[in-house]
Protein backbone atom coordinates (compact mmCIF):
# COMPACT_ATOMS: atom_id res chain seq x y z
CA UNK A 1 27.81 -15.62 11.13
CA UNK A 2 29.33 -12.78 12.85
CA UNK A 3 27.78 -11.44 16.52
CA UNK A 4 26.36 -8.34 14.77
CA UNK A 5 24.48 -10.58 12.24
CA UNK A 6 23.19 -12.86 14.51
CA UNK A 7 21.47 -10.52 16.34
CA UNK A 8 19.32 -9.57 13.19
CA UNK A 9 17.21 -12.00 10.58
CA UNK A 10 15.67 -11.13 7.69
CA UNK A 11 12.84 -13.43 6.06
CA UNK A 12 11.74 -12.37 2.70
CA UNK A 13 8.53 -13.28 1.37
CA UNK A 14 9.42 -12.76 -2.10
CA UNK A 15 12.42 -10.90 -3.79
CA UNK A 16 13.21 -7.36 -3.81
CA UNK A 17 13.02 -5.37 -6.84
CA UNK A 18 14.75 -2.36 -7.53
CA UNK A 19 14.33 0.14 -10.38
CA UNK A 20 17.46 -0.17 -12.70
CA UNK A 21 18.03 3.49 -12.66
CA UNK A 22 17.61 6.37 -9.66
CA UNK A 23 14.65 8.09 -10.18
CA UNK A 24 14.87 12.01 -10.42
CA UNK A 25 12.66 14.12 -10.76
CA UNK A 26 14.76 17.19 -11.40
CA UNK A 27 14.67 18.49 -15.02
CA UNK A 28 13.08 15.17 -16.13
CA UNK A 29 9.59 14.07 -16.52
CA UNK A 30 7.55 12.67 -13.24
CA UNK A 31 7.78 9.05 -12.97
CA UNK A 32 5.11 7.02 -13.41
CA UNK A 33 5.14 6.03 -9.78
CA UNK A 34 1.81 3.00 -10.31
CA UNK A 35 4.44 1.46 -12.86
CA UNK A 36 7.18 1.24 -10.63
CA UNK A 37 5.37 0.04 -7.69
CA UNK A 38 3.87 -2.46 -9.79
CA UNK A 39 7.15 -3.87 -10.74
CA UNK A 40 9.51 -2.61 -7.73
CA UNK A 41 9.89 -3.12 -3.82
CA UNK A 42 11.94 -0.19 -3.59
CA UNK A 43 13.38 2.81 -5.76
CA UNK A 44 15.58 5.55 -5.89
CA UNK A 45 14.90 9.25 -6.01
CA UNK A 46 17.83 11.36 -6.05
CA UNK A 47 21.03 11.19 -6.29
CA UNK A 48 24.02 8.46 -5.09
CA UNK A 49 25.05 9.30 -1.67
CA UNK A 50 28.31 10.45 -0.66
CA UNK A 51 30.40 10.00 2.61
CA UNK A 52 29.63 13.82 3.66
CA UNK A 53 27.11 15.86 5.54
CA UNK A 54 26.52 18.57 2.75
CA UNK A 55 25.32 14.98 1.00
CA UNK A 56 23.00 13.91 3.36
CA UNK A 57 21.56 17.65 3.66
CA UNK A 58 20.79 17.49 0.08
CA UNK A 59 18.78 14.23 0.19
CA UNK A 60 17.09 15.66 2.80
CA UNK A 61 16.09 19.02 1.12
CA UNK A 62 15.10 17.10 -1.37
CA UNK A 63 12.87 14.49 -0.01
CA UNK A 64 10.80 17.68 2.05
CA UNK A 65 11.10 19.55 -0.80
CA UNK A 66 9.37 16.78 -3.20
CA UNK A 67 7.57 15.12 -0.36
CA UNK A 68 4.62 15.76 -2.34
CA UNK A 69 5.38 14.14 -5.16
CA UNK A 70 7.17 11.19 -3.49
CA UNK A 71 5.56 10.49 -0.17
CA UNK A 72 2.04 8.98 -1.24
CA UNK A 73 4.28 6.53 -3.17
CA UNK A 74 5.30 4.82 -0.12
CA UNK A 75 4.07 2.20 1.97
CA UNK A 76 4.69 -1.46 2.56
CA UNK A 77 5.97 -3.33 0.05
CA UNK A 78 7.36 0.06 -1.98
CA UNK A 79 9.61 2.47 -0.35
CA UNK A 80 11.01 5.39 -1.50
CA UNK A 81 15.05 5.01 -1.50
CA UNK A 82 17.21 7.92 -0.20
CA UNK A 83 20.45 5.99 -0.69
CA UNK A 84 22.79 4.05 1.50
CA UNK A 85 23.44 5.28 5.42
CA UNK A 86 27.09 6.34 5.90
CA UNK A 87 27.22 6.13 9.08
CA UNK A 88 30.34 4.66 11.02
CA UNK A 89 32.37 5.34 7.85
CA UNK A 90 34.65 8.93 7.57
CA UNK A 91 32.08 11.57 6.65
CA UNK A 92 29.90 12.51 9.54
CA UNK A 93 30.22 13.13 12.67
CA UNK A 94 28.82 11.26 15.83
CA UNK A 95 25.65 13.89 15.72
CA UNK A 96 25.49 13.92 12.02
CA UNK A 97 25.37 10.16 12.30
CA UNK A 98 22.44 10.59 14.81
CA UNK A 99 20.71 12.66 12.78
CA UNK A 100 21.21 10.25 9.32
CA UNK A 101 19.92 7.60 11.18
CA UNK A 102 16.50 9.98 12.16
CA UNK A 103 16.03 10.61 9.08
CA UNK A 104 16.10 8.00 7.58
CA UNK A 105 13.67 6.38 10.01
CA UNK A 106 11.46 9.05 9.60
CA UNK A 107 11.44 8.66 5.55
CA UNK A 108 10.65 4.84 6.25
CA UNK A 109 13.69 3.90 3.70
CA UNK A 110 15.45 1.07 3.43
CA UNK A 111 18.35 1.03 6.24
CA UNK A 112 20.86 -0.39 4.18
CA UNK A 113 24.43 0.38 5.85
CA UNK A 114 28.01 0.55 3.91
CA UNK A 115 30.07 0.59 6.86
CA UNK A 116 32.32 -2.60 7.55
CA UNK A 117 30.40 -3.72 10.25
CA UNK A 118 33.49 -5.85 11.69
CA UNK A 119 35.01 -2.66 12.79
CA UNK A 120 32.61 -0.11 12.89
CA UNK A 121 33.14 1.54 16.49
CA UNK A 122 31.11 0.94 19.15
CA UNK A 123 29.02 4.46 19.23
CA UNK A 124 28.45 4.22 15.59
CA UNK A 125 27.34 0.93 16.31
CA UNK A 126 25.10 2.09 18.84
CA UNK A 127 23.18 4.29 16.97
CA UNK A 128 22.50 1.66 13.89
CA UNK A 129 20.87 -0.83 16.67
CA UNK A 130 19.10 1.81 18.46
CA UNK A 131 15.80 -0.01 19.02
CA UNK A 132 13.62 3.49 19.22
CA UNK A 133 14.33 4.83 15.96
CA UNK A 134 14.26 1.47 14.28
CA UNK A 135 11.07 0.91 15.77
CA UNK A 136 9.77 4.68 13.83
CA UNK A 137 10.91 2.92 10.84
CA UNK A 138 9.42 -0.31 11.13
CA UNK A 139 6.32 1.03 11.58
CA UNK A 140 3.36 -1.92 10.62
CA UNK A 141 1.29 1.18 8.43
CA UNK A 142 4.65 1.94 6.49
CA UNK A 143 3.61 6.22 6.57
CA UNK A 144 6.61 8.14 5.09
CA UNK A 145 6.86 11.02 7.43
CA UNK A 146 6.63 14.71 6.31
CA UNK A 147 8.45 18.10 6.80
CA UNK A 148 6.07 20.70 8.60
CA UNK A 149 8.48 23.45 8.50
CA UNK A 150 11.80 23.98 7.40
CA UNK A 151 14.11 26.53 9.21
CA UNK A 152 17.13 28.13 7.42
CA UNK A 153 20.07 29.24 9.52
CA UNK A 154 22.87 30.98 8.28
């Protein structure tokens, strides 16, 4: 086991579901969210991530823009599923990383990485272990956080 892997153990209690399909909501019918939680630990709402910022802006317009559709849904054992991080990979930058890996915490999703971790470098690394924002994530009560305001710049 690598140094990086070491550091971190996981302990499932029973196996993680997934919906087969992402869930969106756009143009197509709301889900039937007690379903899925019955069935699923976690699920996906939009669409696949890609290595760019513009990407990661669009999950997040959509998560506060559907927060009320998608944030009661959440909690432990079900999460709501905002894709991959990217950071440490070619897309963002350092502060776009910083600000993935906020988010993320925030939404209380999954913080499943596709970066190599063998050789990731060492300020992208930083942020993915930063023990503050994974502690906003880990949070015992599971509470997806909410937008409040959202300010356009141009």
């Amino acid at each position: 086991m690598g140094k990086i892997a070491s550091r971190f153990k996981l302990t499932l209690i029973q196996p993680m579901k997934s919906h087969p399909n992402p869930v969106e909501l756009r143009g197509s019918p709301v889900p039937n969210y007690t379903a899925i939680i019955n069935t699923c630990n976690l699920w996906r709402n939009f669409d696949d991530i890609q290595d760019s910022w513009e990407s990661v802006q669009r999950i997040i317009d959509y998560y506060g823009d559907n927060q009320d559709e998608i944030v009661a849904n959440a909690g432990p054992g079900h999460w709501n599923d905002p894709d991959m991080l990217i950071i440490g990979n070619f897309g963002l930058s350092y502060e776009q990383s910083k600000s993935q890996m906020a988010m993320w915490a925030i939404f209380a999703a999954p913080l499943l990485m596709s970066v190599d971790l063998r050789t990731i470098r060492p300020e992208y690394k930083a942020i993915l272990q930063n023990r503050a924002v994974i502690a906003v994530n880990q949070d015992p009560l599971g509470l997806q956080g909410k937008r409040i305001y959202k300010v356009s710049l141009w």
